[in-house]
PDB file of N, CA and C in Angstrom:
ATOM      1  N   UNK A   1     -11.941  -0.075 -23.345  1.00  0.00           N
ATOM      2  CA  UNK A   1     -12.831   0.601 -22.429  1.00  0.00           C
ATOM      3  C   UNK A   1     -14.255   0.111 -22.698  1.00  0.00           C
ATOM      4  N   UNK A   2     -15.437   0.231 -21.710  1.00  0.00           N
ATOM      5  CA  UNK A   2     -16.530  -0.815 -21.658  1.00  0.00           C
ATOM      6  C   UNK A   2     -17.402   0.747 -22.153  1.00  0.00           C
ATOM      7  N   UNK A   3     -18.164   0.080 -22.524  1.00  0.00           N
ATOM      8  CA  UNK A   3     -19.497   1.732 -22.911  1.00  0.00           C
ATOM      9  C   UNK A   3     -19.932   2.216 -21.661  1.00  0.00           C
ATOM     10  N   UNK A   4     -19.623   1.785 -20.726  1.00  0.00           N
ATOM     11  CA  UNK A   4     -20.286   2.915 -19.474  1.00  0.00           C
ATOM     12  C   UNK A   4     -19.170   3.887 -19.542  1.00  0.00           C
ATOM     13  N   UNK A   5     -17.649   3.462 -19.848  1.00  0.00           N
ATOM     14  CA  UNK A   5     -16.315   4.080 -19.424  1.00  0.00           C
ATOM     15  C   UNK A   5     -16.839   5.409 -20.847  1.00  0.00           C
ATOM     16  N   UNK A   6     -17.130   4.163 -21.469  1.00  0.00           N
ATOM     17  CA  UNK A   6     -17.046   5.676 -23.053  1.00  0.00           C
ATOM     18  C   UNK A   6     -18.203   6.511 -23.010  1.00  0.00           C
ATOM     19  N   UNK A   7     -19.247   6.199 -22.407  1.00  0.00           N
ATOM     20  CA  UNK A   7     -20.613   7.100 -21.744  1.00  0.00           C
ATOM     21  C   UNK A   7     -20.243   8.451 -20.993  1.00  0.00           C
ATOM     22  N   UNK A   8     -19.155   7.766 -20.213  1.00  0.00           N
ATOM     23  CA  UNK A   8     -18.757   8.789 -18.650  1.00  0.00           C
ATOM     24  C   UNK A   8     -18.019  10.208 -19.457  1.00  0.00           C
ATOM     25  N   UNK A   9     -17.210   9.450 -20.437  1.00  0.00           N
ATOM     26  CA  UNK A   9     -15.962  10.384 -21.032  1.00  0.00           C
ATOM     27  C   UNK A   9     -16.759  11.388 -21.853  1.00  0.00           C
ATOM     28  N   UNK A  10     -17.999  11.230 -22.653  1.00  0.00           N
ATOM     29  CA  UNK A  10     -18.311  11.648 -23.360  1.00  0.00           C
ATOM     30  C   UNK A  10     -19.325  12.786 -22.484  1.00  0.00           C
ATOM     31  N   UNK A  11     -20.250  12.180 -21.051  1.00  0.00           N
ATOM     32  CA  UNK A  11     -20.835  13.020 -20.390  1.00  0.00           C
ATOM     33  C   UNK A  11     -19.599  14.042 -20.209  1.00  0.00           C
ATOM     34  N   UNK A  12     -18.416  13.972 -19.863  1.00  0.00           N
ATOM     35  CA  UNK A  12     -17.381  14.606 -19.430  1.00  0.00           C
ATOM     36  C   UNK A  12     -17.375  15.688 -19.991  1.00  0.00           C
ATOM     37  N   UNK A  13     -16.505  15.572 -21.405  1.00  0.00           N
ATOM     38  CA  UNK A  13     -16.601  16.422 -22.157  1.00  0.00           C
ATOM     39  C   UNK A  13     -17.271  17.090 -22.446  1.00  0.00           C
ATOM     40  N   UNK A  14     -18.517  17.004 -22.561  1.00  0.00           N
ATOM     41  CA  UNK A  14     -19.559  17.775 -23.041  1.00  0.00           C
ATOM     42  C   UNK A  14     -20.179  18.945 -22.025  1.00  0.00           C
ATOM     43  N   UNK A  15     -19.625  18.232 -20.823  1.00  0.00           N
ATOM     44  CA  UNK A  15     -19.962  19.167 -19.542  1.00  0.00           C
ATOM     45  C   UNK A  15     -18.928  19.999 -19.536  1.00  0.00           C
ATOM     46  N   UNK A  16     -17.591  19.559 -19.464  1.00  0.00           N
ATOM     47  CA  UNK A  16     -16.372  20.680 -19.316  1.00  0.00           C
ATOM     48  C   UNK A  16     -16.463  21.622 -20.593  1.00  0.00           C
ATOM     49  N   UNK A  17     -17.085  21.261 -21.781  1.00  0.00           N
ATOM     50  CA  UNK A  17     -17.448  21.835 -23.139  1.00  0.00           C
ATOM     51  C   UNK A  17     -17.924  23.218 -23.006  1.00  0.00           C
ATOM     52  N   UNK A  18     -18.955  22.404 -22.401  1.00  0.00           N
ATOM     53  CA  UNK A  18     -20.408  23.614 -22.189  1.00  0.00           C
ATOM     54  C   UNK A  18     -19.952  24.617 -21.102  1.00  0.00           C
ATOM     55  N   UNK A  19     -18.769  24.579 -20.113  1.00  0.00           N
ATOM     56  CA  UNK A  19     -18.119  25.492 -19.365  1.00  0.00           C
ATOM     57  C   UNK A  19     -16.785  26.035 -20.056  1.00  0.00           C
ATOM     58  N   UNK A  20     -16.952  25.979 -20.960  1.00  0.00           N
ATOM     59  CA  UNK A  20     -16.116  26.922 -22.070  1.00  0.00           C
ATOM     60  C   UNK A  20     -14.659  26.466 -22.136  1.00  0.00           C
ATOM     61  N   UNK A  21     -14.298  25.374 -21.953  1.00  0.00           N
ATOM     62  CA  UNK A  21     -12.933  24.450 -22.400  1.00  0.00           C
ATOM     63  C   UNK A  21     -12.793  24.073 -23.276  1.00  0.00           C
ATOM     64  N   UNK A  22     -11.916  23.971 -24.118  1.00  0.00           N
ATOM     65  CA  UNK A  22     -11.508  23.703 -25.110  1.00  0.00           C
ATOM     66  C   UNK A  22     -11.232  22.341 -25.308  1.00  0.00           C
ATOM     67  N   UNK A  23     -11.973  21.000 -26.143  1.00  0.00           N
ATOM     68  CA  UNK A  23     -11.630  19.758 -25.720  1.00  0.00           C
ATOM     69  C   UNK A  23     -10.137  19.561 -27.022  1.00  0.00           C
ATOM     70  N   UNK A  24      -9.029  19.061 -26.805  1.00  0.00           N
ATOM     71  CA  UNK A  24      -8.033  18.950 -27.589  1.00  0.00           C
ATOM     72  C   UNK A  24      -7.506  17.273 -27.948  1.00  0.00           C
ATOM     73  N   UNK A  25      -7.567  16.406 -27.208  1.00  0.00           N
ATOM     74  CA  UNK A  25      -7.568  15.368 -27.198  1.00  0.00           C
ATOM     75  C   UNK A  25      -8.398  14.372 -26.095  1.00  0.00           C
ATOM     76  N   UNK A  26      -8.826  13.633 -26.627  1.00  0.00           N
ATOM     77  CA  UNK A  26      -9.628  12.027 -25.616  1.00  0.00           C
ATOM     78  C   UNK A  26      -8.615  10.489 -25.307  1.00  0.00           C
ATOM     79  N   UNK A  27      -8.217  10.460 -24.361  1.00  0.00           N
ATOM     80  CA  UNK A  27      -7.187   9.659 -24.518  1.00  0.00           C
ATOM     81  C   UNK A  27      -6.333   8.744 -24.934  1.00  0.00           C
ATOM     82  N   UNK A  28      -5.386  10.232 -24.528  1.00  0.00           N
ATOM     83  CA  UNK A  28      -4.008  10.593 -25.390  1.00  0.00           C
ATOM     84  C   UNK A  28      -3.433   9.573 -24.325  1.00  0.00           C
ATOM     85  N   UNK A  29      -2.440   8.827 -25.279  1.00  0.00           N
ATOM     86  CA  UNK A  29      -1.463   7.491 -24.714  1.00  0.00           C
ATOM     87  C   UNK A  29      -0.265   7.180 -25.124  1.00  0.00           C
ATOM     88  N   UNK A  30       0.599   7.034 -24.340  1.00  0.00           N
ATOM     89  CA  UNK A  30       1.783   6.969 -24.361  1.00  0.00           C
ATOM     90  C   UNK A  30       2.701   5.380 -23.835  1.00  0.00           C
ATOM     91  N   UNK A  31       3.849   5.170 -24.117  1.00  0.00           N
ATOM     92  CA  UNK A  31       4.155   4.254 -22.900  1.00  0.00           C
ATOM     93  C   UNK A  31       3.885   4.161 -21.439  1.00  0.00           C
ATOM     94  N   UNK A  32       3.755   5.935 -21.064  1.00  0.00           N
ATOM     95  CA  UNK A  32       3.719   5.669 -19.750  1.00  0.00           C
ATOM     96  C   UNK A  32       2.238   5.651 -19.272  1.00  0.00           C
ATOM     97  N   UNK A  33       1.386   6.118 -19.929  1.00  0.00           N
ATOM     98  CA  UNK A  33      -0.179   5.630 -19.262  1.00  0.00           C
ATOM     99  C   UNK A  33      -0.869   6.290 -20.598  1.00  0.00           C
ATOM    100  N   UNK A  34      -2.170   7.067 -19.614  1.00  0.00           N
ATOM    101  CA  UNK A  34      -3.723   7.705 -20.456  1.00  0.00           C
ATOM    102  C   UNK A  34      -3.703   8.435 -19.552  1.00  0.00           C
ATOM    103  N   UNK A  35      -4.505   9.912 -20.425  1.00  0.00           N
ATOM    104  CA  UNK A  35      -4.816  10.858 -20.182  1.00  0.00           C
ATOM    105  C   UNK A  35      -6.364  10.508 -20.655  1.00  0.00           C
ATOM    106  N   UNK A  36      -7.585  10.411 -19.642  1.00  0.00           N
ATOM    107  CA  UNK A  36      -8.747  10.602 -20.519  1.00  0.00           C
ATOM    108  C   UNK A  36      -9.099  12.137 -21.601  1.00  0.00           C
ATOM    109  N   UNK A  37      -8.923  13.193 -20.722  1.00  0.00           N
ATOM    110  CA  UNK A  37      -9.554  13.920 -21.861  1.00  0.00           C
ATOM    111  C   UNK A  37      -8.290  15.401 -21.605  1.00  0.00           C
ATOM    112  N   UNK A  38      -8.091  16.147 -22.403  1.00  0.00           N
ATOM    113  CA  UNK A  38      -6.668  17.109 -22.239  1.00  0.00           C
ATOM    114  C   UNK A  38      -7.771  18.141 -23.072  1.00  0.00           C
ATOM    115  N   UNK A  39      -7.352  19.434 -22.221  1.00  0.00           N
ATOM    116  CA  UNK A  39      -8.646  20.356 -22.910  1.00  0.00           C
ATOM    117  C   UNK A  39      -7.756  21.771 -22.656  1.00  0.00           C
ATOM    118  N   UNK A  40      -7.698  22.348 -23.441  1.00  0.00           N
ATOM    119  CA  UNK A  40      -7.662  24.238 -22.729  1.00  0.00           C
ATOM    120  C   UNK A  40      -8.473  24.970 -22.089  1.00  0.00           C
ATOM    121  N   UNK A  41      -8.140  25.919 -21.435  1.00  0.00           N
ATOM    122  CA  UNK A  41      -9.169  26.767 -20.205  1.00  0.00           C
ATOM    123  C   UNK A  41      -8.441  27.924 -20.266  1.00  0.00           C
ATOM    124  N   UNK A  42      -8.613  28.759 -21.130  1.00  0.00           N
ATOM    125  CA  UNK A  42      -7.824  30.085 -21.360  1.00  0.00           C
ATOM    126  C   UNK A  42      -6.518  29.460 -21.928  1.00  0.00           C
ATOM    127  N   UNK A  43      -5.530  30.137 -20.929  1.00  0.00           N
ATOM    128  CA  UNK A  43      -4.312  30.050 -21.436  1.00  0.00           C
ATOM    129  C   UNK A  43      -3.583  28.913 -20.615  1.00  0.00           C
ATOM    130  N   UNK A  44      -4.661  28.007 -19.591  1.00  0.00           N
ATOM    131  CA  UNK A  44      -4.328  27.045 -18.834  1.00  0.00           C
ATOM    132  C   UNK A  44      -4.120  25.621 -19.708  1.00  0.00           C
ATOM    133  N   UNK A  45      -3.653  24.295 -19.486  1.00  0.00           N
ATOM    134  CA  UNK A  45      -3.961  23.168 -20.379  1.00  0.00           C
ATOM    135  C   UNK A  45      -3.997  22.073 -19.254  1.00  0.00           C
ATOM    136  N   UNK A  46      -5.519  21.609 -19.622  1.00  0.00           N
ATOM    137  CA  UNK A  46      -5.614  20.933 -18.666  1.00  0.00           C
ATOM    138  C   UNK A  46      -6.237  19.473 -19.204  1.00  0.00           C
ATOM    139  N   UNK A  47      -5.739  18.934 -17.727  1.00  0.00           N
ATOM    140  CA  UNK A  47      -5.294  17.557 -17.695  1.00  0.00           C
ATOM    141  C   UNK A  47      -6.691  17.012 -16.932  1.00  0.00           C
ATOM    142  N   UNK A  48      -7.481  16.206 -17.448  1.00  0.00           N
ATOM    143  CA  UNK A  48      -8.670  15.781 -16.587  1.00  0.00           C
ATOM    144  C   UNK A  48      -8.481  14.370 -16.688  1.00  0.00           C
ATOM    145  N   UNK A  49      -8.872  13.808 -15.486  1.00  0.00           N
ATOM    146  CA  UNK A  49      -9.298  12.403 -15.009  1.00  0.00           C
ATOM    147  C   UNK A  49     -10.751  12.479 -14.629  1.00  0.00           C
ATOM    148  N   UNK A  50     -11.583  11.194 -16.146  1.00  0.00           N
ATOM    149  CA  UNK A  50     -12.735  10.767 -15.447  1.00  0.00           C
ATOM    150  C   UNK A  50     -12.691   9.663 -14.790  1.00  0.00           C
ATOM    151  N   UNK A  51     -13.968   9.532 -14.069  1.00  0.00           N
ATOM    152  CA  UNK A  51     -14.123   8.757 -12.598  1.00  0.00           C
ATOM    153  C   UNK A  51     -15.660   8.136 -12.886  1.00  0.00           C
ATOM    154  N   UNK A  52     -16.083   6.763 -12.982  1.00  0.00           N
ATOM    155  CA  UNK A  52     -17.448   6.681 -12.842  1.00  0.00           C
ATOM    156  C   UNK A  52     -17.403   5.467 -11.951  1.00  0.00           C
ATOM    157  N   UNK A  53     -18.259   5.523 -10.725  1.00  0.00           N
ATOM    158  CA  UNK A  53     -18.660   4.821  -9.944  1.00  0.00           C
ATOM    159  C   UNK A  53     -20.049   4.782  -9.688  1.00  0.00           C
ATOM    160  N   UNK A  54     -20.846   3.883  -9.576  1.00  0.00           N
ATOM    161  CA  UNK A  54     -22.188   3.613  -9.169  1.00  0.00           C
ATOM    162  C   UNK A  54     -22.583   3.207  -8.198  1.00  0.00           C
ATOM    163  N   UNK A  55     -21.342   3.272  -7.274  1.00  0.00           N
ATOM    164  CA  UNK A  55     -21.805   3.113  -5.803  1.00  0.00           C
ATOM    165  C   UNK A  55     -20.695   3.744  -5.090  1.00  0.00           C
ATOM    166  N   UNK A  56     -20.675   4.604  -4.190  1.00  0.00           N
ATOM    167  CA  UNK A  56     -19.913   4.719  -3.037  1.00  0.00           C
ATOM    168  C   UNK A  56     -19.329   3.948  -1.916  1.00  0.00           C
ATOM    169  N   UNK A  57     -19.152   2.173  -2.554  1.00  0.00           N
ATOM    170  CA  UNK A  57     -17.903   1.985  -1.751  1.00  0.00           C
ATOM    171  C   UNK A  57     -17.024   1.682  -1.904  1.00  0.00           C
ATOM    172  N   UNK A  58     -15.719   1.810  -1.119  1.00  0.00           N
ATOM    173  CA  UNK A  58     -14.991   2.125  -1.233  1.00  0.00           C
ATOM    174  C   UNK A  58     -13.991   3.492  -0.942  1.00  0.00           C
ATOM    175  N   UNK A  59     -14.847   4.297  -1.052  1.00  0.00           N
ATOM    176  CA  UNK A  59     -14.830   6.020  -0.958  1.00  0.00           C
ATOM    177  C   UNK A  59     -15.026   6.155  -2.139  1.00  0.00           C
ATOM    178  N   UNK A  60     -16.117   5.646  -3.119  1.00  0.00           N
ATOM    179  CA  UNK A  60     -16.640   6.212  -4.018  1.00  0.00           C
ATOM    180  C   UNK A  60     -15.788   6.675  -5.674  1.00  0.00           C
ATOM    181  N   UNK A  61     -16.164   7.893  -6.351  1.00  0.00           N
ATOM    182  CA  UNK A  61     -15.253   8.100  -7.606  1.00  0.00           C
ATOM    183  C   UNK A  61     -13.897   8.733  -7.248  1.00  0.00           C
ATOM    184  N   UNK A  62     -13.664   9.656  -6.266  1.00  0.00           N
ATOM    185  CA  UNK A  62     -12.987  10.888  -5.919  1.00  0.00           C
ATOM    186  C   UNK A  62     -11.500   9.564  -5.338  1.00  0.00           C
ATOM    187  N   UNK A  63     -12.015   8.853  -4.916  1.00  0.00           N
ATOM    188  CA  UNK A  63     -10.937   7.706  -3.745  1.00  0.00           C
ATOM    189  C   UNK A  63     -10.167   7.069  -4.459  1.00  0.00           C
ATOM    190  N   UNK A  64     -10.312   6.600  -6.094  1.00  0.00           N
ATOM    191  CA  UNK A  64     -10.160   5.875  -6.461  1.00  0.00           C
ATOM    192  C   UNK A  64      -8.914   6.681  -7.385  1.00  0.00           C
ATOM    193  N   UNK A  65      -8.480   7.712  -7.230  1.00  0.00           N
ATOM    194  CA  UNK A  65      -7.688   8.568  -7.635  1.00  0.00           C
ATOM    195  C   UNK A  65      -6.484   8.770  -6.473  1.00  0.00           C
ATOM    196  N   UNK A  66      -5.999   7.478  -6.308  1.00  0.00           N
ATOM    197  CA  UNK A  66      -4.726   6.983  -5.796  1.00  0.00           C
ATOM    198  C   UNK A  66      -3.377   7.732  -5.879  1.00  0.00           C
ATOM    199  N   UNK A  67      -2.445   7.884  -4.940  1.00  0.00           N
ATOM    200  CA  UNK A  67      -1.476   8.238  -4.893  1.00  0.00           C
ATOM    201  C   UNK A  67      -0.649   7.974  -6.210  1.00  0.00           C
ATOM    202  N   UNK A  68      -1.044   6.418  -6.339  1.00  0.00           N
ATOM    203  CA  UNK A  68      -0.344   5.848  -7.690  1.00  0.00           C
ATOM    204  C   UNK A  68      -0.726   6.510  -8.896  1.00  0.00           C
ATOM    205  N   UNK A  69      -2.183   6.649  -8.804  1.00  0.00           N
ATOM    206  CA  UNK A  69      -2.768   7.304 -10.202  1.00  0.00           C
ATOM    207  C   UNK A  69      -2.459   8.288 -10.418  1.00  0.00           C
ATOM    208  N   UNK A  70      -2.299   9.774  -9.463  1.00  0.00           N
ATOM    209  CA  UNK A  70      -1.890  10.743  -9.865  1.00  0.00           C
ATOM    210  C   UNK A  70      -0.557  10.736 -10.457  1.00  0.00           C
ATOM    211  N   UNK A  71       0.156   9.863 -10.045  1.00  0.00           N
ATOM    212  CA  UNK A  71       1.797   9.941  -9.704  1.00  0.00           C
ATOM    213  C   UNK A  71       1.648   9.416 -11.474  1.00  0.00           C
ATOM    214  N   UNK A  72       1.141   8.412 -12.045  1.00  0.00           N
ATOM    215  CA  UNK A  72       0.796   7.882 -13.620  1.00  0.00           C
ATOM    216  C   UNK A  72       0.546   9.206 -14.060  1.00  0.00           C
ATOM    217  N   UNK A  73      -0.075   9.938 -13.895  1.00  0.00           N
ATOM    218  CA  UNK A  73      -0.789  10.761 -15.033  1.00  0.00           C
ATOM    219  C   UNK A  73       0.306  12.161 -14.745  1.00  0.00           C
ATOM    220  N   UNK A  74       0.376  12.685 -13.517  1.00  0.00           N
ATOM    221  CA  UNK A  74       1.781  13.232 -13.881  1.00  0.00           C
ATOM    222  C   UNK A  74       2.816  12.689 -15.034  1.00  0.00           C
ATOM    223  N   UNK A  75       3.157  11.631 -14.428  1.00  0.00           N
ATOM    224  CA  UNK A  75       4.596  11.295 -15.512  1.00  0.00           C
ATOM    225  C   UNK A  75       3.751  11.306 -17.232  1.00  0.00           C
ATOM    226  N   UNK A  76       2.700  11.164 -17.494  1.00  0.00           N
ATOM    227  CA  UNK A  76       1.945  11.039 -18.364  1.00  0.00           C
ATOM    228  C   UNK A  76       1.860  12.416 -19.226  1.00  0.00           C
ATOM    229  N   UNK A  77       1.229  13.884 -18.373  1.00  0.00           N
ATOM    230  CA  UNK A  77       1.512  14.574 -18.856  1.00  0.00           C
ATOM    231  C   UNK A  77       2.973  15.401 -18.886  1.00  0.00           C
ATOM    232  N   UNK A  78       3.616  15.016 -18.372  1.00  0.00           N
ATOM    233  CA  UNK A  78       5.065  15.386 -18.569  1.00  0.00           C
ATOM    234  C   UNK A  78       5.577  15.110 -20.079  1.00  0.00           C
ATOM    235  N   UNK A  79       5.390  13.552 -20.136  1.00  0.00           N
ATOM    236  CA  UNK A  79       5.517  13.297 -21.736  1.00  0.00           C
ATOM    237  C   UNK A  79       4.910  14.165 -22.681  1.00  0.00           C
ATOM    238  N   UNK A  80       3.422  14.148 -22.754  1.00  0.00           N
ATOM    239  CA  UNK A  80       2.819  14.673 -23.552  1.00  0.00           C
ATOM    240  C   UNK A  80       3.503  16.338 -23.666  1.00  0.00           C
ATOM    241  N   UNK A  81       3.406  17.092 -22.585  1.00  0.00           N
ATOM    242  CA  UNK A  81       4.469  18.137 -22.389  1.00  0.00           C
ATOM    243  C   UNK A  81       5.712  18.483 -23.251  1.00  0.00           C
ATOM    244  N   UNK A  82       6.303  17.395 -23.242  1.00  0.00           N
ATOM    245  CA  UNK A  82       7.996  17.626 -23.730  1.00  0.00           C
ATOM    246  C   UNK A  82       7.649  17.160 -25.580  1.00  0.00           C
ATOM    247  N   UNK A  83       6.275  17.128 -25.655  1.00  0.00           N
ATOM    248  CA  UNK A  83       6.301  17.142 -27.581  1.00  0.00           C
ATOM    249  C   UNK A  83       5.517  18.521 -27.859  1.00  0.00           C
ATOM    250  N   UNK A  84       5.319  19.304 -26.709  1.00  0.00           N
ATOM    251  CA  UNK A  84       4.770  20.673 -27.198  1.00  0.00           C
ATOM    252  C   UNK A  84       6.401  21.692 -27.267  1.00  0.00           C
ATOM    253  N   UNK A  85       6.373  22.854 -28.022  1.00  0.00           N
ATOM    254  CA  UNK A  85       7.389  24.136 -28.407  1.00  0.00           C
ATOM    255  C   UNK A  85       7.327  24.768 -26.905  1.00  0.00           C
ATOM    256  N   UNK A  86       6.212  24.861 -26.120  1.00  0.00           N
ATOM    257  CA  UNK A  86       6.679  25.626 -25.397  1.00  0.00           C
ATOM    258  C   UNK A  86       5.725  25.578 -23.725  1.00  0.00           C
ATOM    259  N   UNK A  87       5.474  25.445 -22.886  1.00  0.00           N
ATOM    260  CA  UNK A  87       5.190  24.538 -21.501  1.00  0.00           C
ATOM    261  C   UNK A  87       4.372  25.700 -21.072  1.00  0.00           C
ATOM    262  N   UNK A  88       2.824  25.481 -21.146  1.00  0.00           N
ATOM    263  CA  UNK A  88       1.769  26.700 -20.989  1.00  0.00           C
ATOM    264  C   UNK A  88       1.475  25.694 -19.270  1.00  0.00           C
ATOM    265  N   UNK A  89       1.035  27.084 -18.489  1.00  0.00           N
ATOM    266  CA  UNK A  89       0.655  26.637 -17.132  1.00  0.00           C
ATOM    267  C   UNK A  89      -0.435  25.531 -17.279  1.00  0.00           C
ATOM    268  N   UNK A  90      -0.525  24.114 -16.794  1.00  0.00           N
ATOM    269  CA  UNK A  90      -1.185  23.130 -16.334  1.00  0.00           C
ATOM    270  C   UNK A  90      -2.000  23.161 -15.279  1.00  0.00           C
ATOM    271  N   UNK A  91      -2.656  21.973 -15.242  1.00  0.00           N
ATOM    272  CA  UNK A  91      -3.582  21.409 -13.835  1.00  0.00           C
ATOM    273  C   UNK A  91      -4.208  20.080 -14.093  1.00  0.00           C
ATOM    274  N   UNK A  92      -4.705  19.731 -13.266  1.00  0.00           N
ATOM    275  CA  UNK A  92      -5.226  18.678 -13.250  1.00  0.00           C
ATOM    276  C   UNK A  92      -6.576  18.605 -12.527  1.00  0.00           C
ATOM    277  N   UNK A  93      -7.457  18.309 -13.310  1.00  0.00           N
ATOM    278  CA  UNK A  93      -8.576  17.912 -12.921  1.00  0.00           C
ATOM    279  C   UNK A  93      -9.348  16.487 -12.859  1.00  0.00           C
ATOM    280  N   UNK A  94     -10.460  16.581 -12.064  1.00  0.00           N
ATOM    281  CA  UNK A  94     -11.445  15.341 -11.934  1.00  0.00           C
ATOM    282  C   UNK A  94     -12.778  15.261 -12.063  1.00  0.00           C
ATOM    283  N   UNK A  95     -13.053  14.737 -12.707  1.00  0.00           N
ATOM    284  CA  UNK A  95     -14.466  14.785 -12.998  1.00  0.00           C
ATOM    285  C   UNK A  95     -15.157  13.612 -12.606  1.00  0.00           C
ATOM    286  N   UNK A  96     -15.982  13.642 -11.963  1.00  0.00           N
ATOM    287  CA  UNK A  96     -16.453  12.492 -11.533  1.00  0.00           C
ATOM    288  C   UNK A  96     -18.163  12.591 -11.001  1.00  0.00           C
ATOM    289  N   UNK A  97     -18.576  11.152 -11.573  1.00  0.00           N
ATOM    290  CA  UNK A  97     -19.680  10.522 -12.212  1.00  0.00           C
ATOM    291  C   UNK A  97     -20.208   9.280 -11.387  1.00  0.00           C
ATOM    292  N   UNK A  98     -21.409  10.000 -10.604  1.00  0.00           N
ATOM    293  CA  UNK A  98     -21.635   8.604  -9.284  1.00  0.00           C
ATOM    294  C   UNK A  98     -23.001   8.211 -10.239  1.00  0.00           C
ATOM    295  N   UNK A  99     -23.115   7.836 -11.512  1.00  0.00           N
ATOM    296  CA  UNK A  99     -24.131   7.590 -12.562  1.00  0.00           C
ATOM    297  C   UNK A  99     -23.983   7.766 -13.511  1.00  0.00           C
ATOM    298  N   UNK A 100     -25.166   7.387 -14.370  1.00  0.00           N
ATOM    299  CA  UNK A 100     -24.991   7.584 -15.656  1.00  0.00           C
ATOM    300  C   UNK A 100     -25.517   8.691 -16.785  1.00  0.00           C
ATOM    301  N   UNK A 101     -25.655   9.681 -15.732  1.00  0.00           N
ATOM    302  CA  UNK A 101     -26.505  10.957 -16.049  1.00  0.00           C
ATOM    303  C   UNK A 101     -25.261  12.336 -16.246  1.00  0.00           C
ATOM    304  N   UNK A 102     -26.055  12.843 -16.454  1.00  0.00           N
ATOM    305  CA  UNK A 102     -24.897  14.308 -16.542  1.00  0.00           C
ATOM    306  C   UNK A 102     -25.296  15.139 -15.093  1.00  0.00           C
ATOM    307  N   UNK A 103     -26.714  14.670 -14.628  1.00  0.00           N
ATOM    308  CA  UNK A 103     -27.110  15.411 -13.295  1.00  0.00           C
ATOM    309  C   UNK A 103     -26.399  14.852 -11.939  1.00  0.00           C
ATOM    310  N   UNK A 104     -24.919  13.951 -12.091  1.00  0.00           N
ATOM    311  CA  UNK A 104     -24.572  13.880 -11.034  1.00  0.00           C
ATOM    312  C   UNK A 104     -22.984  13.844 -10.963  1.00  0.00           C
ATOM    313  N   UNK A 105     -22.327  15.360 -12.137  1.00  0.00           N
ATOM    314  CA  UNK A 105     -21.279  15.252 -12.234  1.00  0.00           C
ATOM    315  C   UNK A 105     -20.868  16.223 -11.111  1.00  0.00           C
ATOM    316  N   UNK A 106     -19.443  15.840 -10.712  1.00  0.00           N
ATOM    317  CA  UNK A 106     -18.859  16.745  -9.811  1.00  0.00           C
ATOM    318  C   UNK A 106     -17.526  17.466 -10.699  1.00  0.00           C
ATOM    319  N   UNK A 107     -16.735  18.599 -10.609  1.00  0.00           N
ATOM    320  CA  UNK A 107     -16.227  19.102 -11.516  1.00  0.00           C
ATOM    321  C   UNK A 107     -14.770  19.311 -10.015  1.00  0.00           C
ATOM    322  N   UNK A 108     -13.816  18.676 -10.137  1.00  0.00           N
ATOM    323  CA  UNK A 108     -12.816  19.193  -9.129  1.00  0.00           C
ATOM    324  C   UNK A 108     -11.753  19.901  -9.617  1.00  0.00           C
ATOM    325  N   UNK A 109     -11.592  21.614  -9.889  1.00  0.00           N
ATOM    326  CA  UNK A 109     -10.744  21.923 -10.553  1.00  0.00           C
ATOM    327  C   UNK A 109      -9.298  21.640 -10.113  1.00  0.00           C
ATOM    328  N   UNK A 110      -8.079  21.695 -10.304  1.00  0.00           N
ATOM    329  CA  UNK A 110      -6.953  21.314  -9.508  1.00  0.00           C
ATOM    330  C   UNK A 110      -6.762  20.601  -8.711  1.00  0.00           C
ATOM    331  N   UNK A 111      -7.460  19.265  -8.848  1.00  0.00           N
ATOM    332  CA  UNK A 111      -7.553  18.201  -7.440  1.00  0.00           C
ATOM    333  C   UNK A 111      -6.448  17.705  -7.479  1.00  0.00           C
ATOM    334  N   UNK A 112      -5.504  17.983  -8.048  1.00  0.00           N
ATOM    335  CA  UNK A 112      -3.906  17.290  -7.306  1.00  0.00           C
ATOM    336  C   UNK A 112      -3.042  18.343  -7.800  1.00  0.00           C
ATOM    337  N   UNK A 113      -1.935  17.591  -7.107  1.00  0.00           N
ATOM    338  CA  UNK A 113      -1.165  19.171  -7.804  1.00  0.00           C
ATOM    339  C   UNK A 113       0.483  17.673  -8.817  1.00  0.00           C
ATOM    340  N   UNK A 114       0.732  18.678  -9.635  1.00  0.00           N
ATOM    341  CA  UNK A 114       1.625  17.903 -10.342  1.00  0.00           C
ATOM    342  C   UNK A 114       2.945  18.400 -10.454  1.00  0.00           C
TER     343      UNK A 114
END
């Protein structure tokens, strides 16, 4: 990963932090892909995808979160899933970063469903 990628992850965290999540792992990897950052939210466990784009084209950070990609990070946390005792309600989130600031994060709670 390039230091803007490890910039973004770290703005990430620190933002989902400071909204009272629990950060538990930074990506967690398996055969079948990456999870950037896996955090708790109560009794939820959640699954976040960061996103940094510096320009909007294309459709920007949010676009780039492909049919394919979700469909990866599903099967992704499924794995990670089947090495926990016992399967606490999930989600998936997106976080996404049109810069290199923390003043231009967007926070998408449940942006896909898995």
């Amino acid at each position: 990963m390039n230091k803007h990628g490890v910039h973004a992850e770290n703005l990430a965290a620190q933002f989902l932090q400071h909204r009272g999540l629990k950060l538990l792992h930074r990506n967690y990897r398996c055969r079948l892909g990456e999870i950037d950052l896996i955090l708790q939210d109560g009794a939820v466990l959640v699954f976040a995808e960061v996103r940094l784009r510096k320009r909007n084209d294309f459709g920007g950070a949010a676009a780039s979160i492909n049919a394919a990609k979700q469909a990866k990070l599903v099967r992704t946390a499924q794995y990670y899933l089947a090495t926990l005792a016992h399967t606490p309600p999930c989600r998936f989130d997106a976080v996404l970063l049109q810069g290199s600031d923390d003043s231009s994060i967007e926070w998408i709670r449940d942006a896909f469903g898995g």
